[in-house]
C-alpha atoms as a PDB file:
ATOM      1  CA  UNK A   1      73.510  49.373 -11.683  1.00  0.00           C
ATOM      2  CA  UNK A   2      71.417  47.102 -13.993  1.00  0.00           C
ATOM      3  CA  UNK A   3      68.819  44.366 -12.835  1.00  0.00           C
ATOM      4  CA  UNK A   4      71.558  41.555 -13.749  1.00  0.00           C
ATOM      5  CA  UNK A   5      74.048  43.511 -11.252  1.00  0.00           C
ATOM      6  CA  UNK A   6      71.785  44.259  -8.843  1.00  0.00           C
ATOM      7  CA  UNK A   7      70.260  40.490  -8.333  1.00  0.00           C
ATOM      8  CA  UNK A   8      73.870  39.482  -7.968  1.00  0.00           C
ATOM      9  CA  UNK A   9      74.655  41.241  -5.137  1.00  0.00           C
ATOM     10  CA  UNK A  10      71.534  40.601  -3.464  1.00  0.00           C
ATOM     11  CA  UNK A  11      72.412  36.945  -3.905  1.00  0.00           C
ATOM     12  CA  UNK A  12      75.421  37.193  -2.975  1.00  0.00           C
ATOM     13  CA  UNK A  13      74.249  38.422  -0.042  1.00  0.00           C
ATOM     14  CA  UNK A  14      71.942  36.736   1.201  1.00  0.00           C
ATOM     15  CA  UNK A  15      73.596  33.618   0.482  1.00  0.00           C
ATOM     16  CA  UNK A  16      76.624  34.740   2.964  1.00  0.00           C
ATOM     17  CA  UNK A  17      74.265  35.813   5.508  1.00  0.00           C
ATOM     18  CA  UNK A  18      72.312  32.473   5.297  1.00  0.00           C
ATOM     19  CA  UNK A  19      75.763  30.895   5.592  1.00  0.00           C
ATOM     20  CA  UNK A  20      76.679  33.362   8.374  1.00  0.00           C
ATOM     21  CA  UNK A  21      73.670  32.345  10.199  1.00  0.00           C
ATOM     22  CA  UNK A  22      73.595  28.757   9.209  1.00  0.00           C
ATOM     23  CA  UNK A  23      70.704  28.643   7.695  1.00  0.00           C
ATOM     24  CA  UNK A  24      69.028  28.119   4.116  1.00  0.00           C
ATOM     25  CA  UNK A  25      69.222  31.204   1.864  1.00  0.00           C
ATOM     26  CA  UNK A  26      64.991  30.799   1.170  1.00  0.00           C
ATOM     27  CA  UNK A  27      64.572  31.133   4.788  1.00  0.00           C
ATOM     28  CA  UNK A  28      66.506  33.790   4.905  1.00  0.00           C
ATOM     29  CA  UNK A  29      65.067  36.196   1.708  1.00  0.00           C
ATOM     30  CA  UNK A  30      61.664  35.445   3.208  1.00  0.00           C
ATOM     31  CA  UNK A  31      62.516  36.364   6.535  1.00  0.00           C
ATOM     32  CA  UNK A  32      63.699  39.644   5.460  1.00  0.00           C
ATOM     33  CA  UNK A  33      60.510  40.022   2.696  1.00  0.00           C
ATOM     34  CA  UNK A  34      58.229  39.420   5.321  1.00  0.00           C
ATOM     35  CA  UNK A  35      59.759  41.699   7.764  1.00  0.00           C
ATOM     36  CA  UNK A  36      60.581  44.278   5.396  1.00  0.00           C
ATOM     37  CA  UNK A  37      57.242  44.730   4.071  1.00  0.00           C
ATOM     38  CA  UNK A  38      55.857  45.040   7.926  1.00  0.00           C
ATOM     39  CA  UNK A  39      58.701  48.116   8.342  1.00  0.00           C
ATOM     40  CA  UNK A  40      57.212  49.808   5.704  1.00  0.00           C
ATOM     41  CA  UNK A  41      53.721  49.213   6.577  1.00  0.00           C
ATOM     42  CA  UNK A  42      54.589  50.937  10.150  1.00  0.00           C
ATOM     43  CA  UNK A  43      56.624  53.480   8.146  1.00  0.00           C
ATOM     44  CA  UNK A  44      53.503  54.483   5.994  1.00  0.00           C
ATOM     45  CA  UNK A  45      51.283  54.470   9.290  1.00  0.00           C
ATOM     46  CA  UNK A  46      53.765  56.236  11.187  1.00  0.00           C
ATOM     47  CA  UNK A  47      54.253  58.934   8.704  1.00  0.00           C
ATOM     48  CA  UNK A  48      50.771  59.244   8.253  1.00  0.00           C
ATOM     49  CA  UNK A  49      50.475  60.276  11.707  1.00  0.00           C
ATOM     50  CA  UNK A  50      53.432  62.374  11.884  1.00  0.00           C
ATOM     51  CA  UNK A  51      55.126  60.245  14.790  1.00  0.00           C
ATOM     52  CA  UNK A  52      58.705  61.597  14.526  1.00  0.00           C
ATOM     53  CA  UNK A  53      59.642  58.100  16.653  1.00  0.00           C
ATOM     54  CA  UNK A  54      57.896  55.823  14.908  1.00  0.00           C
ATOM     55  CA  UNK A  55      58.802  56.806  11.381  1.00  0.00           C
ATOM     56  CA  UNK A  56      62.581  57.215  12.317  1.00  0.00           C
ATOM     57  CA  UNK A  57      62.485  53.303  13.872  1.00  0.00           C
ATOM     58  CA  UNK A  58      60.731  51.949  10.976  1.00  0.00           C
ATOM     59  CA  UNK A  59      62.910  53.686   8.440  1.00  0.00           C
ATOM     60  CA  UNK A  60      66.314  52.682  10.255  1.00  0.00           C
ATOM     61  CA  UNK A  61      65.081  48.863  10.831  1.00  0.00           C
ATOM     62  CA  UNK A  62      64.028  49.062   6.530  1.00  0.00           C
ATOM     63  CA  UNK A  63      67.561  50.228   5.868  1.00  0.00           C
ATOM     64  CA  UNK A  64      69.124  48.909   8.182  1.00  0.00           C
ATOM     65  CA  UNK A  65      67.901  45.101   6.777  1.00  0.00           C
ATOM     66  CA  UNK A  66      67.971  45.964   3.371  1.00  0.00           C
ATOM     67  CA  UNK A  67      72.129  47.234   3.259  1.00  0.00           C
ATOM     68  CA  UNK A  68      72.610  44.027   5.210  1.00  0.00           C
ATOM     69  CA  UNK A  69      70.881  41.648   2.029  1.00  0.00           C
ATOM     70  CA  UNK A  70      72.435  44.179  -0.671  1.00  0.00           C
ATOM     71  CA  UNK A  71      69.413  45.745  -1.252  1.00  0.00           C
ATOM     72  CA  UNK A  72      71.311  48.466  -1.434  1.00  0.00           C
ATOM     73  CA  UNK A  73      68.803  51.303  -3.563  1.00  0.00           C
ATOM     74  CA  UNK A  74      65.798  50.629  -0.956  1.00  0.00           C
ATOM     75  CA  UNK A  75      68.491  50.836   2.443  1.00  0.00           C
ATOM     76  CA  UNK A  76      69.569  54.209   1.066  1.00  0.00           C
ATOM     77  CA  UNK A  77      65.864  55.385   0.624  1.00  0.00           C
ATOM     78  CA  UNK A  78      65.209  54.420   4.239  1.00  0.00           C
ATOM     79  CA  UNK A  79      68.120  56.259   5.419  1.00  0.00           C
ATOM     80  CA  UNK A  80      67.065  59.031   3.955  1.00  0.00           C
ATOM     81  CA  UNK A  81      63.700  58.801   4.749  1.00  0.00           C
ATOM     82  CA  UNK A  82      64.379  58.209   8.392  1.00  0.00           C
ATOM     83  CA  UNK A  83      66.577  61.922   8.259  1.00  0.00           C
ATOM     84  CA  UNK A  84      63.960  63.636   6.874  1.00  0.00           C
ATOM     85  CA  UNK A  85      60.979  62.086   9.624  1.00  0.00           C
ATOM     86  CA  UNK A  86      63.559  62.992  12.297  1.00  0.00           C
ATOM     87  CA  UNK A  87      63.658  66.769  11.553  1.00  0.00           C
ATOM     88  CA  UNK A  88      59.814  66.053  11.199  1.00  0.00           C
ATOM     89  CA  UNK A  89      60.116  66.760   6.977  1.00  0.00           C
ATOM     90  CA  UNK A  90      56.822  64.507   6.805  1.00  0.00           C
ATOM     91  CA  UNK A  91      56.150  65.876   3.297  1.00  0.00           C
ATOM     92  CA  UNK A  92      59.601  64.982   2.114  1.00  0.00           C
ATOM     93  CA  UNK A  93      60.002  61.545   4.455  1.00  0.00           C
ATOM     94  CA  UNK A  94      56.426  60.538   3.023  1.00  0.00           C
ATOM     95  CA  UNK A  95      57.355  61.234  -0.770  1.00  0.00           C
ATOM     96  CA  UNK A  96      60.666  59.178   0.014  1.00  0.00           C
ATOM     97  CA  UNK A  97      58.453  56.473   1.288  1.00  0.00           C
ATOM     98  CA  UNK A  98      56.305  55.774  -1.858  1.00  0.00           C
ATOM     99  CA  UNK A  99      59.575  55.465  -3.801  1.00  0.00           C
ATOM    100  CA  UNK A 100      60.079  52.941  -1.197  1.00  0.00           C
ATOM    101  CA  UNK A 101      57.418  50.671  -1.774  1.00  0.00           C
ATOM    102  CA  UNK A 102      57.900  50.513  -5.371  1.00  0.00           C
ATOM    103  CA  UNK A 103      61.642  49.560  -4.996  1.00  0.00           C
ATOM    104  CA  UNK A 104      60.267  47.468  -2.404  1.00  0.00           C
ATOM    105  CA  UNK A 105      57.976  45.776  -4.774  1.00  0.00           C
ATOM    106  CA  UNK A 106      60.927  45.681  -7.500  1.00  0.00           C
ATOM    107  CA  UNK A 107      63.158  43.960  -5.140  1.00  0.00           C
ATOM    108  CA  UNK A 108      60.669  41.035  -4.779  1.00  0.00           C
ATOM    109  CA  UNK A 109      60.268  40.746  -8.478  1.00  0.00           C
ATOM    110  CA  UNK A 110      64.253  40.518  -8.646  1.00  0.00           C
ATOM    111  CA  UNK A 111      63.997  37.789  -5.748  1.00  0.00           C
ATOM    112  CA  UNK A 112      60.574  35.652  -7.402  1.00  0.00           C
ATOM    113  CA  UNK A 113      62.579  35.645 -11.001  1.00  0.00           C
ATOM    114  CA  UNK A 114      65.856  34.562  -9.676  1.00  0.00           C
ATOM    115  CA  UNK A 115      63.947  31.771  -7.881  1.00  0.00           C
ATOM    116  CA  UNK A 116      62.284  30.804 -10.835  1.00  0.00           C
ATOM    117  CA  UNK A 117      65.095  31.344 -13.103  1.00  0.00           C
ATOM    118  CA  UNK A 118      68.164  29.987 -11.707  1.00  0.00           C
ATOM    119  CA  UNK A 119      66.872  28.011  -8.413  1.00  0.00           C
ATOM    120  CA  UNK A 120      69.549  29.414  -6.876  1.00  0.00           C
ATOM    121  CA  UNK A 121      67.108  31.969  -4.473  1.00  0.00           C
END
């Protein structure tokens, strides 16, 4: 999927959960940027200390978020990241997990330029 594709289903997702929710769709894309980036901060620290528990909870509340807003590349990540922590593949889960962040950190560029670009985020 290109970028064009991809920032039009994460509108269009987020704008039906904002309207789902009643609330504005800003609110809502930095409610889920703010909390997103805290799930994979406790990912990466949970990983790092090879807590089976931890890193399955953070990975399934990232992915669980993200395929909610159409952020549909970093959900699947976390899903598989959060199999691979539960059968305690911390090499494999942790791996998973930098690809994370960097889709992570593409996602908000999508987000910032359709803000900037279109008003309508």
């Amino acid at each position: 999927m290109n970028a064009d594709a991809r920032r039009a289903v994460m509108m269009a997702a987020f704008q039906a959960l904002a309207t789902d929710i009643g609330d504005d769709v800003h609110s809502v894309m930095d409610l889920y940027v703010e909390c997103t980036a805290e799930a994979l901060d406790r990912l990466s620290a949970a990983l790092a200390a090879q807590s089976i528990e931890e890193s399955a909870r953070a990975a399934h509340a990232c992915a669980g978020s993200s395929l909610l807003c159409g952020v549909r590349r970093l959900g699947r990540l976390c899903e598989r990241i959060e199999r691979a922590a539960c059968v305690g593949r911390f090499d494999l889960a942790s791996a998973l997990c930098r690809r994370a962040c960097g889709e992570f950190a593409a996602v908000q560029t999508i987000l910032r330029d359709a803000r900037e670009t279109t008003g309508a985020l």
